[in-house]
Protein backbone atom coordinates (compact mmCIF):
# COMPACT_ATOMS: atom_id res chain seq x y z
CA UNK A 1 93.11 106.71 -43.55
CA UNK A 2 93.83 110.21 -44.56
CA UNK A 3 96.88 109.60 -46.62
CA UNK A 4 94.52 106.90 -48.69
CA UNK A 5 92.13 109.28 -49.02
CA UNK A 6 94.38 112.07 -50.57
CA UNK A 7 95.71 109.57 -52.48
CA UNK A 8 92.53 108.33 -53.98
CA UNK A 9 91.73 112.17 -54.93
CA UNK A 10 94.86 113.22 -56.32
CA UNK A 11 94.44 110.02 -58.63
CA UNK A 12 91.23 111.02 -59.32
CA UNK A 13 92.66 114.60 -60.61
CA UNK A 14 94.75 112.90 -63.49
CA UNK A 15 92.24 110.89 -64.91
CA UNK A 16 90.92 113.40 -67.36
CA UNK A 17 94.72 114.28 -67.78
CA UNK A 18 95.80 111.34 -68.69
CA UNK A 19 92.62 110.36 -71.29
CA UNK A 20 93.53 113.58 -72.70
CA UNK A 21 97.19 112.10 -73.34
CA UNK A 22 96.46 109.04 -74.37
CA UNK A 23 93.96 110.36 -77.35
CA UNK A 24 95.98 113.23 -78.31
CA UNK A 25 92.74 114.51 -79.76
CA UNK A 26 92.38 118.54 -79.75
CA UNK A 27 89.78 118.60 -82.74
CA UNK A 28 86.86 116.69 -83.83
CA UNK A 29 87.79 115.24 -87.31
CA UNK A 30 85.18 115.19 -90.31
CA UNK A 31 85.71 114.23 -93.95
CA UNK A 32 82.71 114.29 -96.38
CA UNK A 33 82.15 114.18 -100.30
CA UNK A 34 79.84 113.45 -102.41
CA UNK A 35 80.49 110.35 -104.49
CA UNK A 36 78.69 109.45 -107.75
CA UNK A 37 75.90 112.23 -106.19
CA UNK A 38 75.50 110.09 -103.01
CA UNK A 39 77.06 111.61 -99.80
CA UNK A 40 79.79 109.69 -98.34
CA UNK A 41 80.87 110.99 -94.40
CA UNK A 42 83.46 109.53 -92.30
CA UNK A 43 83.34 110.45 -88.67
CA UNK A 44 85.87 111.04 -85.86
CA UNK A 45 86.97 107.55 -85.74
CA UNK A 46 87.58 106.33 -89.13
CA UNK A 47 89.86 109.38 -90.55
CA UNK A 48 93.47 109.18 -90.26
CA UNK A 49 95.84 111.68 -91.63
CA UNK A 50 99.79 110.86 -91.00
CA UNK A 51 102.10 112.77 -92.45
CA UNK A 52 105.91 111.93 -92.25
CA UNK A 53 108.87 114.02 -92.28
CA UNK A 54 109.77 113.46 -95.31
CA UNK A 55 106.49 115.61 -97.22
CA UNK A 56 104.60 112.51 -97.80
CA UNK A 57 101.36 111.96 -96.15
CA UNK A 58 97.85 110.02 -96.43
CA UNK A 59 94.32 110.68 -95.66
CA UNK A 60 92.38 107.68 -95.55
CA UNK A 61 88.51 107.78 -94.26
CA UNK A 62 85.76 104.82 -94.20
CA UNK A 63 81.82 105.29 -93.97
CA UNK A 64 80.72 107.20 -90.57
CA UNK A 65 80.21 104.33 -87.86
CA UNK A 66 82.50 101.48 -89.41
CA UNK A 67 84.39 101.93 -86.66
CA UNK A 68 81.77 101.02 -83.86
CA UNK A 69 81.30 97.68 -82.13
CA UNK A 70 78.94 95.95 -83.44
CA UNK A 71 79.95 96.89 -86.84
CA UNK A 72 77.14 98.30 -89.05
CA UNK A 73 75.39 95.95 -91.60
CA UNK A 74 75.43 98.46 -94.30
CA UNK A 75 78.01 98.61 -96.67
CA UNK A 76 81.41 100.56 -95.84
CA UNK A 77 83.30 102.19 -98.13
CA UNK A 78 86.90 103.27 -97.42
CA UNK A 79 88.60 106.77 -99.30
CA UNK A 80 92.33 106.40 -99.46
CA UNK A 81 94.67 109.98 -101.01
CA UNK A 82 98.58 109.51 -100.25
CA UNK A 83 100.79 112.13 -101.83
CA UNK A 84 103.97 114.29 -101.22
CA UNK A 85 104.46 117.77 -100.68
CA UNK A 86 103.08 118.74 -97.35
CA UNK A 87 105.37 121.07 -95.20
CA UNK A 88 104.05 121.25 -91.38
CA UNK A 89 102.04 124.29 -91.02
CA UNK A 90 101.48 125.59 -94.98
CA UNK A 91 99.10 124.90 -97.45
CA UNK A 92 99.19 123.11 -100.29
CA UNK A 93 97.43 122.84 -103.45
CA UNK A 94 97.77 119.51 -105.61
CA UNK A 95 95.82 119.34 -109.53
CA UNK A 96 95.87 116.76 -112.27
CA UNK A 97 99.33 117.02 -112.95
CA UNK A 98 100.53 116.52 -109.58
CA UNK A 99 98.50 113.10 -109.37
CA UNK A 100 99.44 112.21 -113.15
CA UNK A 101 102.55 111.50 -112.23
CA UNK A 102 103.61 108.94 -109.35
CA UNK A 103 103.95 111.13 -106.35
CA UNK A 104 100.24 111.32 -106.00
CA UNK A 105 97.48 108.31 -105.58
CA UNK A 106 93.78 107.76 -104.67
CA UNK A 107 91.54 104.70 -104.40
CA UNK A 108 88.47 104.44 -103.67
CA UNK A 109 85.95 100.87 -102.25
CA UNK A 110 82.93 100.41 -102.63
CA UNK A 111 81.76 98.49 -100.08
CA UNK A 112 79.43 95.61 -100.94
CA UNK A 113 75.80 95.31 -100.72
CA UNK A 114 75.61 91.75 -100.34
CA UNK A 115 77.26 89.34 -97.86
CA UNK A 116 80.00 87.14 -99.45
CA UNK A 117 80.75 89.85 -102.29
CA UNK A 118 84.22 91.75 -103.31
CA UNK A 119 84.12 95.23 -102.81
CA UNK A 120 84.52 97.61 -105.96
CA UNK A 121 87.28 99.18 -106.28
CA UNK A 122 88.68 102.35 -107.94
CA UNK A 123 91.95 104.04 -108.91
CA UNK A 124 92.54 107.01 -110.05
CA UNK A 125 91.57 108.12 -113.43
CA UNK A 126 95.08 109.64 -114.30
CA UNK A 127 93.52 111.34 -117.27
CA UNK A 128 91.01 113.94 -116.04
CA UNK A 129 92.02 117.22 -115.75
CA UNK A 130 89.73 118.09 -112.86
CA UNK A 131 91.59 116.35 -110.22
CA UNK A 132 92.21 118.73 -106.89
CA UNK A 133 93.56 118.19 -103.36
CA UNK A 134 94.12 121.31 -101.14
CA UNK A 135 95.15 121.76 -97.74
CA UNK A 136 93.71 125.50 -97.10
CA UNK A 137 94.55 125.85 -93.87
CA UNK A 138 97.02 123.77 -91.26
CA UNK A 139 97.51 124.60 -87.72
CA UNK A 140 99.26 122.43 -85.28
CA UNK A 141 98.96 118.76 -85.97
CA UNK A 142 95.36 119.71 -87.80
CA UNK A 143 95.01 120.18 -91.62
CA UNK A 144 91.81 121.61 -93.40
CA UNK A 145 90.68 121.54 -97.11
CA UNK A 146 88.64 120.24 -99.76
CA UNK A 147 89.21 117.80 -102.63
CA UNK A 148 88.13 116.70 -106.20
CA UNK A 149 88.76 112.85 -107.21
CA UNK A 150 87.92 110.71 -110.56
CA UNK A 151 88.34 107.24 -110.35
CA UNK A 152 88.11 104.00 -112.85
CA UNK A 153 87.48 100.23 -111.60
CA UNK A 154 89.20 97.76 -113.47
CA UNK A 155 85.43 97.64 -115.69
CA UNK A 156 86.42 101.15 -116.45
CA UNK A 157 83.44 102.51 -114.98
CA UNK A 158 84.07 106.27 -113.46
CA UNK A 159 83.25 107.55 -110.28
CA UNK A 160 83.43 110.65 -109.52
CA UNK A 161 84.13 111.94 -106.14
CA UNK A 162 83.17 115.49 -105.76
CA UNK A 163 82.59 118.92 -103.15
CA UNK A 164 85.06 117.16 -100.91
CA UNK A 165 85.86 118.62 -97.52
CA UNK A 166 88.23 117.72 -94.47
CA UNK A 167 88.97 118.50 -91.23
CA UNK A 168 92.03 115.41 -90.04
CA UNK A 169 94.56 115.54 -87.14
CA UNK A 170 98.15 113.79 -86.69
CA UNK A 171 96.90 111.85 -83.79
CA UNK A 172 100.39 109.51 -83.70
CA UNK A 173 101.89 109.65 -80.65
């Protein structure tokens, strides 16, 4: 009876080990913007970063909550920025030039307002001059920075996605 007991405890000791494993997560994740004047926020849940070895990495987000079960009713928009250039543990400034070319993409969805519709989607406007992604600060498996985007649907209406600011972790395994 003793044994089981001790047995029982000492499981009960790497429980909050072992969650702490399996999520890998150090650091609350945030990513918010303000697109078209209208804040967009994704939460803890919906960011992923992943870099790879080779410099190239993406940020993707989608609206705060789209990640819950039930899933929300309101429209969800999704942020997507994959590039090359990041180096673990440096920063890393990207502008227009950097994205003009092909090493550097955004997109951008709308989500839609009505059951049954497409969402609207944007690319990036390759030919603004006030594009910006910057990694200010990286430490570990976290990066920090903010982020300027202009983006076209295939309407050619613009969208501008501006004051953007991130906080993302590698959380692969």
């Amino acid at each position: 009876m003793k044994i089981a007991r001790h047995r029982f405890l000492l499981t009960l000791a790497f429980v909050p080990l072992a969650a702490s494993v399996v999520t890998g997560a150090s650091e609350p994740q945030s990513l918010r913007a303000q697109v078209d004047g209208v804040a967009f926020a994704g939460d803890d849940d919906t960011i992923q970063f992943v870099p790879l070895p080779s410099g190239a990495f993406s940020l993707g987000a989608a609206t705060a909550g789209a990640a819950s079960w039930p899933p929300p009713k309101t429209p969800i928009d999704r942020l997507s920025i994959t590039c090359r250039g990041l180096e673990a543990g440096k920063t890393l400034k990207l502008g227009s030039k950097d994205f003009d070319n092909s090493s550097c993409d955004a997109t951008f969805s709308k989500g839609a307002s009505e059951a049954g519709k497409d969402a609207d989607d944007y690319a990036l406007d390759k030919s603004t001059t006030t594009t910006l992604f910057e990694v200010t600060a990286a430490h570990g498996k976290v990066i920090e920075g903010r982020f300027e985007l202009h983006l076209k649907n295939k309407a050619g209406k613009a969208l501008a996605i501006t004051d953007g600011h991130f906080v993302a972790e590698d959380r692969q395994l």
